[in-house]
N, C-alpha and C. Protein backbone atom coordinates (compact mmCIF):
# COMPACT_ATOMS: atom_id res chain seq x y z
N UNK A 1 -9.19 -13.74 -23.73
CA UNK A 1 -7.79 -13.43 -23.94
C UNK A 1 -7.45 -13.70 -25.40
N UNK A 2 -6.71 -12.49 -26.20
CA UNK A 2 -6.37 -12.99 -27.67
C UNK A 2 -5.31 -13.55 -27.36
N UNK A 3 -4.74 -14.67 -28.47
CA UNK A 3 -3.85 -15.36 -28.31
C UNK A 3 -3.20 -14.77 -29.75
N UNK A 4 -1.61 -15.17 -29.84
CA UNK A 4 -0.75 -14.51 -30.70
C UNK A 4 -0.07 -15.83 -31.06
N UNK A 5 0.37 -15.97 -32.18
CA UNK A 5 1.34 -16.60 -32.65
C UNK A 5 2.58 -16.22 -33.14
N UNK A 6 3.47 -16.91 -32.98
CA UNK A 6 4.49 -16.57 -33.66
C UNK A 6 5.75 -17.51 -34.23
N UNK A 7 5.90 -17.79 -35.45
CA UNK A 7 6.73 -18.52 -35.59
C UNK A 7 8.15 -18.75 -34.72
N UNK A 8 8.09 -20.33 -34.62
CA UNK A 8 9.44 -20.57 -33.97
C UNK A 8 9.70 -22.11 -34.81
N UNK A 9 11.04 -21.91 -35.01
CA UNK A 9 11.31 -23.35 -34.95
C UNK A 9 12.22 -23.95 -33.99
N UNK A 10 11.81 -25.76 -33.83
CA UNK A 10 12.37 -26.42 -32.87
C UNK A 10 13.31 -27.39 -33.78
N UNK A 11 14.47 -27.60 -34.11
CA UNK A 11 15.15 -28.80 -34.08
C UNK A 11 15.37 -29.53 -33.82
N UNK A 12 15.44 -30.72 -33.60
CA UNK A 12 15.57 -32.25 -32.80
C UNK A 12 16.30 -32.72 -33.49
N UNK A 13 17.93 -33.21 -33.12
CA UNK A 13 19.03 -34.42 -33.30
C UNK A 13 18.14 -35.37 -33.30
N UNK A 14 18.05 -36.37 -33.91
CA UNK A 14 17.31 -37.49 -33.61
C UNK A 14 18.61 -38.01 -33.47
N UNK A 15 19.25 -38.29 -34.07
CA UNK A 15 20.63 -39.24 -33.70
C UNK A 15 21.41 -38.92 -32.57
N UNK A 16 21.05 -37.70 -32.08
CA UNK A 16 21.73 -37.58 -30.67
C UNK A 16 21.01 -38.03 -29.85
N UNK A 17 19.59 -37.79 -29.75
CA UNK A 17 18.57 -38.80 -28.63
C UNK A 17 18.66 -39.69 -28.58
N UNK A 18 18.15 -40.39 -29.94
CA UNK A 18 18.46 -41.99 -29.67
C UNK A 18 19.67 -42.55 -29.04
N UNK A 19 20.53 -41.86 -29.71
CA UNK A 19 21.80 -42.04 -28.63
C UNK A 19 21.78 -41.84 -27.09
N UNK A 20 21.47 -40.80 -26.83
CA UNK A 20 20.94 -40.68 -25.75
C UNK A 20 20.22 -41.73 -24.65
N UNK A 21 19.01 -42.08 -25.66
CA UNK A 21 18.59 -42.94 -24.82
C UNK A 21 18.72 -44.64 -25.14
N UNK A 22 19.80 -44.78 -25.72
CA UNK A 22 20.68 -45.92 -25.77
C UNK A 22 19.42 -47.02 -27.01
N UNK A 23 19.34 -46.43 -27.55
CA UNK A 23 18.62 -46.96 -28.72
C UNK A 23 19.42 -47.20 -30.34
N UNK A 24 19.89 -48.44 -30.33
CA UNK A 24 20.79 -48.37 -31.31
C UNK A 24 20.68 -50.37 -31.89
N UNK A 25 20.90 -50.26 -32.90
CA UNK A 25 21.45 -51.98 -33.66
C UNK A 25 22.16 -52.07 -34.02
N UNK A 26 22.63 -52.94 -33.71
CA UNK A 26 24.21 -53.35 -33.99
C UNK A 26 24.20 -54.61 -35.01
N UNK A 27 24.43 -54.59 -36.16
CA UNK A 27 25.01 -55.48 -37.28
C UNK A 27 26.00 -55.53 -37.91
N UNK A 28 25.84 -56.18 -39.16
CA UNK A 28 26.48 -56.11 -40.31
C UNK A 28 26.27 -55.68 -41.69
N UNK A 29 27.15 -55.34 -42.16
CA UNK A 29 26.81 -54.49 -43.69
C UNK A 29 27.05 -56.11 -44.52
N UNK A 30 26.51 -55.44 -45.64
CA UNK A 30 26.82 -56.63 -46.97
C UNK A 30 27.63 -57.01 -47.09
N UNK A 31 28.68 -56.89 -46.87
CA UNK A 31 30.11 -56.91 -46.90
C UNK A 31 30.94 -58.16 -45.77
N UNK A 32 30.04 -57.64 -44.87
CA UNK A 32 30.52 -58.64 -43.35
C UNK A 32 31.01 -57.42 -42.16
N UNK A 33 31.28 -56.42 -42.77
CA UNK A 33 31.69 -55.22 -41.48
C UNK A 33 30.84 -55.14 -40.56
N UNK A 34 31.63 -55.09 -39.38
CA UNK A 34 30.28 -54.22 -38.33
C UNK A 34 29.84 -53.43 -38.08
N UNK A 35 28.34 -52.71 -38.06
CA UNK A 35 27.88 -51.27 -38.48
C UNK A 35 27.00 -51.18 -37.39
N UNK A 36 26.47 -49.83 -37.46
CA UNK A 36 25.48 -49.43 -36.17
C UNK A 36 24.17 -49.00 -37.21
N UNK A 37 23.00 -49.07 -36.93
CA UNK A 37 21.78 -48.64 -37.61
C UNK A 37 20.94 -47.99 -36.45
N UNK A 38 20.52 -47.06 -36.66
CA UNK A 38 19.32 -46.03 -35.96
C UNK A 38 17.89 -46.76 -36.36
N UNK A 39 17.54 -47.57 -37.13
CA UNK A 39 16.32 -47.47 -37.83
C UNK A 39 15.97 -47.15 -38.35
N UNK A 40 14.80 -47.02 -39.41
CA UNK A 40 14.19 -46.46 -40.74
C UNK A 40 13.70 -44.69 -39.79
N UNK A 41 14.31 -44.51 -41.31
CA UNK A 41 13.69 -42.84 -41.44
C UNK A 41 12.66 -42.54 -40.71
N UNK A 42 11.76 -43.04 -40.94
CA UNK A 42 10.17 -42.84 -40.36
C UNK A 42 10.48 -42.64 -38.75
N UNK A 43 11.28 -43.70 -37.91
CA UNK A 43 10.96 -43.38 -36.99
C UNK A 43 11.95 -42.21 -36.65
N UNK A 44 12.94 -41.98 -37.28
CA UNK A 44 13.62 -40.83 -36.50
C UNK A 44 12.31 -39.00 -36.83
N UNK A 45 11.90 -39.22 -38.00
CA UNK A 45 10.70 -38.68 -38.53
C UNK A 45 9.90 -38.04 -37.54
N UNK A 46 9.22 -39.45 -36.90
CA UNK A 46 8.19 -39.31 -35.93
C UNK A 46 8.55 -39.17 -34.75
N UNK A 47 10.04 -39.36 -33.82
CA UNK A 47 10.48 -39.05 -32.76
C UNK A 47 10.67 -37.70 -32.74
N UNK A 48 11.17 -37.41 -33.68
CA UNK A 48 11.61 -35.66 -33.79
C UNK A 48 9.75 -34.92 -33.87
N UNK A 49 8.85 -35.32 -34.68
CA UNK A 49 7.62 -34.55 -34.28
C UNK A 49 7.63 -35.04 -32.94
N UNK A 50 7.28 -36.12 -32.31
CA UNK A 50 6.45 -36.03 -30.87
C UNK A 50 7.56 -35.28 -30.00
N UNK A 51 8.81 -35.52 -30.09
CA UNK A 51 9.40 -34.39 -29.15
C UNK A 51 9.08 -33.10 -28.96
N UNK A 52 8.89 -32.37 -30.76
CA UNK A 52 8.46 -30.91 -31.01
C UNK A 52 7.70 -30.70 -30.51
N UNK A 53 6.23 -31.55 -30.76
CA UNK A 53 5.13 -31.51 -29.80
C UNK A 53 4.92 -30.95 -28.60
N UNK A 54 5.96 -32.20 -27.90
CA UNK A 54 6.43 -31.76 -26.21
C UNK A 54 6.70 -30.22 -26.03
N UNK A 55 7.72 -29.76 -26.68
CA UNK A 55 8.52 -28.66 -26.47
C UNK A 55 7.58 -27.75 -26.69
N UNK A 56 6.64 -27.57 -28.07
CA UNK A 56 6.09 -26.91 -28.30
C UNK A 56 4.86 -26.50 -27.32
N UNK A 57 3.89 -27.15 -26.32
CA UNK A 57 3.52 -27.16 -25.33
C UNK A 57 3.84 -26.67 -24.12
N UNK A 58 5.04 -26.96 -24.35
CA UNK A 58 6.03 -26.44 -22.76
C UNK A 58 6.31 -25.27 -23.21
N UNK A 59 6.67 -24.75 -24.24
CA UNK A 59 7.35 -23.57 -24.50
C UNK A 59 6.27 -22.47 -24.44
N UNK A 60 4.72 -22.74 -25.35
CA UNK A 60 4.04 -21.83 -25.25
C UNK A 60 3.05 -21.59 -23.72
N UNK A 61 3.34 -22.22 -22.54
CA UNK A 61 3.16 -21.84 -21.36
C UNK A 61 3.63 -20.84 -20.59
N UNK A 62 4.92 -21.31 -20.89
CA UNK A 62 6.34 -20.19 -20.77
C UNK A 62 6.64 -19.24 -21.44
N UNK A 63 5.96 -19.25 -22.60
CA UNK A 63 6.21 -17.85 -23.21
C UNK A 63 4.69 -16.67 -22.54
N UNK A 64 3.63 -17.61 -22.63
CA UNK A 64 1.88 -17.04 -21.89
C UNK A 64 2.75 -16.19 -21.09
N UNK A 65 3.53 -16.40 -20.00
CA UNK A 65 3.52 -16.18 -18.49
C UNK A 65 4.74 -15.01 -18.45
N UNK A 66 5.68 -15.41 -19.78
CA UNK A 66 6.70 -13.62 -19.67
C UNK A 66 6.05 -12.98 -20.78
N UNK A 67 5.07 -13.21 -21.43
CA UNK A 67 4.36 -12.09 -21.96
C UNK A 67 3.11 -11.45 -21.14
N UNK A 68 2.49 -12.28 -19.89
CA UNK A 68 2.04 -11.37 -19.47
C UNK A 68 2.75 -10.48 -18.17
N UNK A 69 3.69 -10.81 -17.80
CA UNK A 69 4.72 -10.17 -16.81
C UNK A 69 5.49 -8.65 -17.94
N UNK A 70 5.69 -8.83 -18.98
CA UNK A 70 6.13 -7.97 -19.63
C UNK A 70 5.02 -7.10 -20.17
N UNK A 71 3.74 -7.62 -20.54
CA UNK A 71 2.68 -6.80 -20.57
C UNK A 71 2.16 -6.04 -19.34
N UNK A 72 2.01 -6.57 -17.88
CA UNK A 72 2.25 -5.67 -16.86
C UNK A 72 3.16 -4.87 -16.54
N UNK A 73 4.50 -5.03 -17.31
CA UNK A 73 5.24 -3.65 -16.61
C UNK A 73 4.89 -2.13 -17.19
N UNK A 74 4.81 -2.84 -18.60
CA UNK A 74 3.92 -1.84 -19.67
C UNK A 74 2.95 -1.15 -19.12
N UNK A 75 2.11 -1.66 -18.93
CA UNK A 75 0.89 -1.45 -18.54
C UNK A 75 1.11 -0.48 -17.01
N UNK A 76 1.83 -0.72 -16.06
CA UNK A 76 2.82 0.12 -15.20
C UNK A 76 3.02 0.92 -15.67
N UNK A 77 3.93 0.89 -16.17
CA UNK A 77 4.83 2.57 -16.71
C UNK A 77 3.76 3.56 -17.37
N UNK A 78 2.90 2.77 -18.24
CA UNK A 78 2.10 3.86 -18.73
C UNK A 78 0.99 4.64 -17.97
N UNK A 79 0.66 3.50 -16.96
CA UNK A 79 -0.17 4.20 -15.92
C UNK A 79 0.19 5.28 -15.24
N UNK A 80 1.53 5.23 -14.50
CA UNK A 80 2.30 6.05 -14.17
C UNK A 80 2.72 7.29 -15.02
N UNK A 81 3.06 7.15 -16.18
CA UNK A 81 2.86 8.45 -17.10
C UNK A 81 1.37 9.23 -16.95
N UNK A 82 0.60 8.47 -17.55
CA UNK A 82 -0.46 8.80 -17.75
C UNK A 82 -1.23 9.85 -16.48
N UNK A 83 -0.80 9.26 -15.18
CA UNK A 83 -1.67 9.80 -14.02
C UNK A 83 -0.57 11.14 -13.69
N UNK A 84 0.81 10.77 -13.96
CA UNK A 84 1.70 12.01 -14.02
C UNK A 84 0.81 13.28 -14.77
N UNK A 85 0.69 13.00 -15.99
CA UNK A 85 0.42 13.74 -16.94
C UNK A 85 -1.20 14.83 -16.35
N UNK A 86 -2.07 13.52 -16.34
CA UNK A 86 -3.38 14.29 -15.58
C UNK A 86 -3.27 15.29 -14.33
N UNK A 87 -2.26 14.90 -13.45
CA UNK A 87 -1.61 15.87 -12.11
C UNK A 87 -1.36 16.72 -12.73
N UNK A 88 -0.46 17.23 -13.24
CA UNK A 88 0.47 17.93 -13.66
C UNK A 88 -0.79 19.03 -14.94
N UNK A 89 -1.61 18.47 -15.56
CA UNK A 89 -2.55 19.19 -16.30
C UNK A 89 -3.27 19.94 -15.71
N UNK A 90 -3.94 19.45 -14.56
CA UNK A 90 -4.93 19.79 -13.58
C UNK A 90 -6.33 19.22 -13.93
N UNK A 91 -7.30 20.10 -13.03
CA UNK A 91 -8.58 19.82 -13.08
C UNK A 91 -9.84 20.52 -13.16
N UNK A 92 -10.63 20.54 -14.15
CA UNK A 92 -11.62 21.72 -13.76
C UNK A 92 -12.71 21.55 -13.35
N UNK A 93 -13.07 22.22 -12.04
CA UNK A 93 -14.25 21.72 -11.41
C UNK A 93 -15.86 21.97 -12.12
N UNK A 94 -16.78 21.16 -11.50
CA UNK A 94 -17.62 20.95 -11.96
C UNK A 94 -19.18 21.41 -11.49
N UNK A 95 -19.81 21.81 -12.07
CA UNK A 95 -21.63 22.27 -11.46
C UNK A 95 -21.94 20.97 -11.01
N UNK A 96 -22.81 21.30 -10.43
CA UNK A 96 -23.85 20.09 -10.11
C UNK A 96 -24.78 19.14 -11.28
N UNK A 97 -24.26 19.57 -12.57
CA UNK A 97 -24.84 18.86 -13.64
C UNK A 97 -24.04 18.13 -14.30
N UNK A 98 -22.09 18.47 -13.72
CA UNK A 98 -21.07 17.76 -14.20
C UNK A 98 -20.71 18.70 -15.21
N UNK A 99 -20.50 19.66 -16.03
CA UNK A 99 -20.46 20.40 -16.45
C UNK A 99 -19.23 21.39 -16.08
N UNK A 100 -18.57 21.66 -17.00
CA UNK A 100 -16.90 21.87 -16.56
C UNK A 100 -17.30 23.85 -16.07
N UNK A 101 -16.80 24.01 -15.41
CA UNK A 101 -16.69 25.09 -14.85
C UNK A 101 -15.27 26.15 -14.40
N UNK A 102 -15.00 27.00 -14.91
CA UNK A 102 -13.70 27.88 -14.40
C UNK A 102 -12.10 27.21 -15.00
N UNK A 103 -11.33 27.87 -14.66
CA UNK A 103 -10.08 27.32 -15.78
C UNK A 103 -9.48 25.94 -14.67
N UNK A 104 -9.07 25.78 -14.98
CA UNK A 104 -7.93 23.66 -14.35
C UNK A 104 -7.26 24.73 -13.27
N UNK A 105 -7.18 23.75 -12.54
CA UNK A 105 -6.49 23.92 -11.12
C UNK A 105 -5.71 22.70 -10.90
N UNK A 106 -4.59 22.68 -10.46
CA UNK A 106 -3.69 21.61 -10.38
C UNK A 106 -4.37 21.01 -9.07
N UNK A 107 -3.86 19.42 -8.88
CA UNK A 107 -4.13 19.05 -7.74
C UNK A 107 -3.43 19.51 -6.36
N UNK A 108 -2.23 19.89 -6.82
CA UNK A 108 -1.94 21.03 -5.51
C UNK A 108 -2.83 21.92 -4.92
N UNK A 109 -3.02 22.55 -6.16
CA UNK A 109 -4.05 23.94 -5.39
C UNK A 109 -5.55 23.85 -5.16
N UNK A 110 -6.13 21.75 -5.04
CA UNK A 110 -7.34 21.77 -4.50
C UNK A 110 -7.09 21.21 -3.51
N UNK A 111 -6.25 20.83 -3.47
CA UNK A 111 -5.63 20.31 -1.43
C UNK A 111 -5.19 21.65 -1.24
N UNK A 112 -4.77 22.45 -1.37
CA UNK A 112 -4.72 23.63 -0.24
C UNK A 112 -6.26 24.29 -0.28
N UNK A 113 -6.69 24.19 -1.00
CA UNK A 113 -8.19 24.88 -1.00
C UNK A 113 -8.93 24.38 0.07
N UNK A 114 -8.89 22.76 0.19
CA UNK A 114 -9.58 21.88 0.55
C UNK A 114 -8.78 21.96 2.12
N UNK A 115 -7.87 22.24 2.52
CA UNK A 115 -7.33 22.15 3.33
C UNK A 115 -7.75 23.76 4.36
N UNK A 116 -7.74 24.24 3.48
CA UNK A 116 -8.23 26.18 3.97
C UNK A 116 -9.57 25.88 4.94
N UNK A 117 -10.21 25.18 3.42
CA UNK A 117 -11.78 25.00 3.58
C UNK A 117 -12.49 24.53 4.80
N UNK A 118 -11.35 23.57 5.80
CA UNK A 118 -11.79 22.31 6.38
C UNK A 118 -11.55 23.11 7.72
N UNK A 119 -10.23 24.09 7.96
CA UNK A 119 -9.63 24.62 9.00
C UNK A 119 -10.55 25.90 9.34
N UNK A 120 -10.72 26.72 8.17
CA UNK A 120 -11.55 27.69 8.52
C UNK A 120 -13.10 27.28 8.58
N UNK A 121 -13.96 26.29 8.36
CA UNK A 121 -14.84 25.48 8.95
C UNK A 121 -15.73 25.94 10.07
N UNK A 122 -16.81 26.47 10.41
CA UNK A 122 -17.07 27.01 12.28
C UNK A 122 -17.79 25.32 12.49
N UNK A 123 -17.20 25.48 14.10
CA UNK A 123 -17.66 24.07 14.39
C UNK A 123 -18.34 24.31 16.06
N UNK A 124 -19.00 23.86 16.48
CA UNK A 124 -19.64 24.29 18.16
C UNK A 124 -18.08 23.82 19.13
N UNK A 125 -18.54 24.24 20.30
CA UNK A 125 -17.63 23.88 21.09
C UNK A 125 -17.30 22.32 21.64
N UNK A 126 -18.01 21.54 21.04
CA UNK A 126 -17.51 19.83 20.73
C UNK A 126 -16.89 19.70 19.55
N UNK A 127 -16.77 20.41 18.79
CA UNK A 127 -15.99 20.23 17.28
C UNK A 127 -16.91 19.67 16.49
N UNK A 128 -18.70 19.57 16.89
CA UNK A 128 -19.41 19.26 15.46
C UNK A 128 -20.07 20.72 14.52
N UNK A 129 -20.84 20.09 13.24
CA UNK A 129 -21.41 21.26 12.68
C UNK A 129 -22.43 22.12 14.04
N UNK A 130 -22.25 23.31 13.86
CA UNK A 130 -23.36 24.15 14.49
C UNK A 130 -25.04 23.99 14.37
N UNK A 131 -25.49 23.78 14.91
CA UNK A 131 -27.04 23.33 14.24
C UNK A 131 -27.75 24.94 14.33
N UNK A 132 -27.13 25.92 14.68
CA UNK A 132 -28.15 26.68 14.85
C UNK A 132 -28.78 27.09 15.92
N UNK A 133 -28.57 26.31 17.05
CA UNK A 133 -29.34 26.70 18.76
C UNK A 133 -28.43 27.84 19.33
N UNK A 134 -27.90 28.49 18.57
CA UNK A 134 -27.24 30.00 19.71
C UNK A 134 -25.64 29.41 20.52
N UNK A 135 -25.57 28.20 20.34
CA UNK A 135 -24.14 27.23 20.79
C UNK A 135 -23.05 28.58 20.11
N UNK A 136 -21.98 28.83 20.83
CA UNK A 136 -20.73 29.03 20.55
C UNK A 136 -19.73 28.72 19.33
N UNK A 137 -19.69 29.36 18.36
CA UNK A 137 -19.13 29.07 16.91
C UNK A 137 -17.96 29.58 16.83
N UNK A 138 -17.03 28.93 16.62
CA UNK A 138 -15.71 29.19 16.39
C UNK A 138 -15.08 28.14 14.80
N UNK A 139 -13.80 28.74 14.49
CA UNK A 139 -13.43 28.43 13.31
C UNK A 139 -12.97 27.18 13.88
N UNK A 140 -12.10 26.03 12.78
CA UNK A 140 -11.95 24.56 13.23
C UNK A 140 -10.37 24.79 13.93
N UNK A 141 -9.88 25.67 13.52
CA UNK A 141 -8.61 26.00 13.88
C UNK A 141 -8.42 25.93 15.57
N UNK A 142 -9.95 26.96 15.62
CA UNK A 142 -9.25 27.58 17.37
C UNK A 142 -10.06 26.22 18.32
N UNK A 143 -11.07 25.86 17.31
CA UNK A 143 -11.67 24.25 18.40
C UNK A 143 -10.37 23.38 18.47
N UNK A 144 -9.35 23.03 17.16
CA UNK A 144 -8.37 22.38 17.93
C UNK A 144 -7.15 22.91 19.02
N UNK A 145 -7.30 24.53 18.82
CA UNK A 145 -6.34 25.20 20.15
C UNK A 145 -6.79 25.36 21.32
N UNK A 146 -8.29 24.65 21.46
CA UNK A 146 -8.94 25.20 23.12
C UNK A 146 -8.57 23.70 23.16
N UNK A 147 -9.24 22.85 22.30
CA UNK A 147 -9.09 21.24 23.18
C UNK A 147 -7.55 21.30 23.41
N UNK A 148 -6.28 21.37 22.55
CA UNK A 148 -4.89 21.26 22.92
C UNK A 148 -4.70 21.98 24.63
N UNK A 149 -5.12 22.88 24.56
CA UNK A 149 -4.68 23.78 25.90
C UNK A 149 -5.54 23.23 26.93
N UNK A 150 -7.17 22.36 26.81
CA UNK A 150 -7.84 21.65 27.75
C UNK A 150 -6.79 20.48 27.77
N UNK A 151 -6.07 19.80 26.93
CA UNK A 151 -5.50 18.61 27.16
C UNK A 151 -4.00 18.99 28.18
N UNK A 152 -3.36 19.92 27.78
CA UNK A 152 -2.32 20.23 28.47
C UNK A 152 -3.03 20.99 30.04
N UNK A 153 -3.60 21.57 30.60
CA UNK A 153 -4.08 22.00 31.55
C UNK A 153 -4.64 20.76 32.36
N UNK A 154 -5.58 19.73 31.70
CA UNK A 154 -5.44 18.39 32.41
C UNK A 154 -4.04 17.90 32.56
N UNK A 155 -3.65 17.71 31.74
CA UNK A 155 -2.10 16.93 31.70
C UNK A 155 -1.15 17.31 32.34
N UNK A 156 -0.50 18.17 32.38
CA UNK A 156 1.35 18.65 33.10
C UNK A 156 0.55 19.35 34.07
N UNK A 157 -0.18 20.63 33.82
CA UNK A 157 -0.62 21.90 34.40
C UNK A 157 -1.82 21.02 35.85
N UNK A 158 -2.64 20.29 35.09
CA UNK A 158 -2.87 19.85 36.07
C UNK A 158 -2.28 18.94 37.36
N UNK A 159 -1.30 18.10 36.63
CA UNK A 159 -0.89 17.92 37.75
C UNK A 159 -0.08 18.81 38.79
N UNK A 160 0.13 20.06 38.38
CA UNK A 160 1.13 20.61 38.97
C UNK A 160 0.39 21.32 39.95
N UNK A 161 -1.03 21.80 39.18
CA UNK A 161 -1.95 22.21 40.79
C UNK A 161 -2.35 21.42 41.63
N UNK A 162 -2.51 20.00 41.29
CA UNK A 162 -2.69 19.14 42.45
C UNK A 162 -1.62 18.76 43.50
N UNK A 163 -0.55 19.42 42.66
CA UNK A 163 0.81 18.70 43.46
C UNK A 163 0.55 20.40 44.57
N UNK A 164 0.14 21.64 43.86
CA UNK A 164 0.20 22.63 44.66
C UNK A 164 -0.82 22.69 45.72
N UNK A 165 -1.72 22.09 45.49
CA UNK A 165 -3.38 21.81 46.13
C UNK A 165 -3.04 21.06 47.61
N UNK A 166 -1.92 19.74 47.40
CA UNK A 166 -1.89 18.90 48.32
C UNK A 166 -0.86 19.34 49.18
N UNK A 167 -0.05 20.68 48.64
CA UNK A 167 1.09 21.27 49.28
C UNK A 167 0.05 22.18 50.73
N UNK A 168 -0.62 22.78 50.07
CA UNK A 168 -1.42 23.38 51.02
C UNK A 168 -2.78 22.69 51.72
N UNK A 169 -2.82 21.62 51.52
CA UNK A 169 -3.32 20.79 52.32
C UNK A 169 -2.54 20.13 53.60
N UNK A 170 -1.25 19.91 53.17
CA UNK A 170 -0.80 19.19 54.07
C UNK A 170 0.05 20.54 55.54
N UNK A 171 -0.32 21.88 54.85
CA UNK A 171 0.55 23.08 55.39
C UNK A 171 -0.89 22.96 56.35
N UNK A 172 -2.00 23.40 56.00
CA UNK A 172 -3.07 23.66 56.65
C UNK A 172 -3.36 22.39 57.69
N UNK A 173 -3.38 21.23 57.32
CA UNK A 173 -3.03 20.01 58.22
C UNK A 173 -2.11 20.27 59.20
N UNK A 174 -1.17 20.61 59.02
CA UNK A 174 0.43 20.93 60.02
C UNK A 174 0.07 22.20 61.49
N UNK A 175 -0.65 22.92 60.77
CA UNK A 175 -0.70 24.45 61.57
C UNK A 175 -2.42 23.98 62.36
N UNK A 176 -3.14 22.88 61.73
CA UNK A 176 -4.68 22.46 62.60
C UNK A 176 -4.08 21.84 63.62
N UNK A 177 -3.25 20.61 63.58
CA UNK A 177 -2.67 19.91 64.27
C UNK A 177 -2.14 20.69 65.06
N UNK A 178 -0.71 21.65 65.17
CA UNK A 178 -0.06 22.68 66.13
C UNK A 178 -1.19 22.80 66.98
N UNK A 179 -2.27 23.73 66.25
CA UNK A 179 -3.10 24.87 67.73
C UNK A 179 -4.03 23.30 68.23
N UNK A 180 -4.11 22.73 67.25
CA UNK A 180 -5.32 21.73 68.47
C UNK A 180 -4.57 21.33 69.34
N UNK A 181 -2.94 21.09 69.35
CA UNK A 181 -2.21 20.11 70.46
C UNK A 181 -2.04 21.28 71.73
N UNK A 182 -2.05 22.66 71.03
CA UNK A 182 -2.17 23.22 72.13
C UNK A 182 -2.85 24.19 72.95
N UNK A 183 -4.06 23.45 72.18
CA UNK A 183 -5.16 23.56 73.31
C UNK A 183 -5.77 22.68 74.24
N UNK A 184 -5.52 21.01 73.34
CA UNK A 184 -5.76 20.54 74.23
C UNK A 184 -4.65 19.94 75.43
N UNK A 185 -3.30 20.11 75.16
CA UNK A 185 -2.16 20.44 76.63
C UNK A 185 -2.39 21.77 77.69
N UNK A 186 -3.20 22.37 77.06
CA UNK A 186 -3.95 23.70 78.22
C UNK A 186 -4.66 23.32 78.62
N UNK A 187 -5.85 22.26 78.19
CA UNK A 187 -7.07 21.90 79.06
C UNK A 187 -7.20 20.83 80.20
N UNK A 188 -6.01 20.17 79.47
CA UNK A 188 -5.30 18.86 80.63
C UNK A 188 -4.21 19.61 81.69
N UNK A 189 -4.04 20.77 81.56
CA UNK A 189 -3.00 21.00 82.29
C UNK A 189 -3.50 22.41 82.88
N UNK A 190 -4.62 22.79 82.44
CA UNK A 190 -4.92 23.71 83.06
C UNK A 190 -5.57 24.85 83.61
């Protein structure tokens, strides 16, 4: 990862910290007045670096982490241009040596190609490739309109002949029953 610099500066009150953190002497001047003293230069000096220090540490973590959030959106948007741009150019297909071939075709018009390609397809009557044994070849189109019409002919259609199947089962049941009862009330009776 390159790293970047960039100037910043940090300021530090030293007389407001120390204040802050209740660091103060209380005397007298030459005179006899009563005065407040911070301490020698040096240390307000060296409080103000080790604070910078601090800050300076903390800050360049925090800056790492919205420069790389701002370097990803970048990096976003341009991707997004970029793959716009290639769509929208097209594509020109290729030999088998990789070798550009025929004028760009948008990616629209190799999904409909590809889509033609797949439907008009001959496939056997299981919907795989044909091998060649004399099997039944049809385009991919009409293998998915025989299975649809096998699925509906099982499904609604079939049930509706079973419902017609058991209609005339139970008619043919009705009219066996009739003549057997009356034949056998003729044989008991007569």
């Amino acid at each position: 990862m390159k790293e970047f610099t960039a100037p910043v500066q940090i300021v530090v009150d030293t007389d407001k910290l120390l204040d802050q953190i209740g660091w103060r002497s209380r005397g007298y001047d030459s005179d006899g007045d009563p005065c407040e003293e911070t301490g020698p230069a040096e240390l307000r000096r060296d409080l103000a670096t080790e604070v910078a220090k601090i800050l300076a540490l903390k800050l360049r973590e925090e800056m790492k982490s919205v420069v790389r959030k701002v370097i990803a959106e970048i990096a976003r948007d341009r991707a997004a241009t970029i793959v716009d741009d290639v769509l929208t150019a097209g594509f020109r297909k290729t030999n088998s040596y990789g070798e550009p071939v025929g004028d760009p075709v948008t990616l629209r018009e190799l999904v409909v190609a590809e889509v033609s390609n797949q439907l008009t397809r001959q496939v056997d009557e299981s919907g795989r490739t044909p091998d060649g044994y004399g099997r039944t070849r049809m385009s991919y189109v009409q293998y998915v309109a025989r299975t649809a019409a096998a699925e509906a002919l099982r499904g609604e259609l079939g049930a509706a002949a079973a419902a017609a199947v058991d209609e005339v089962k139970a008619g043919v049941t009705a009219m066996v029953a009739e003549e057997l009862g009356k034949k056998i009330v003729r044989a008991v009776t007569g």
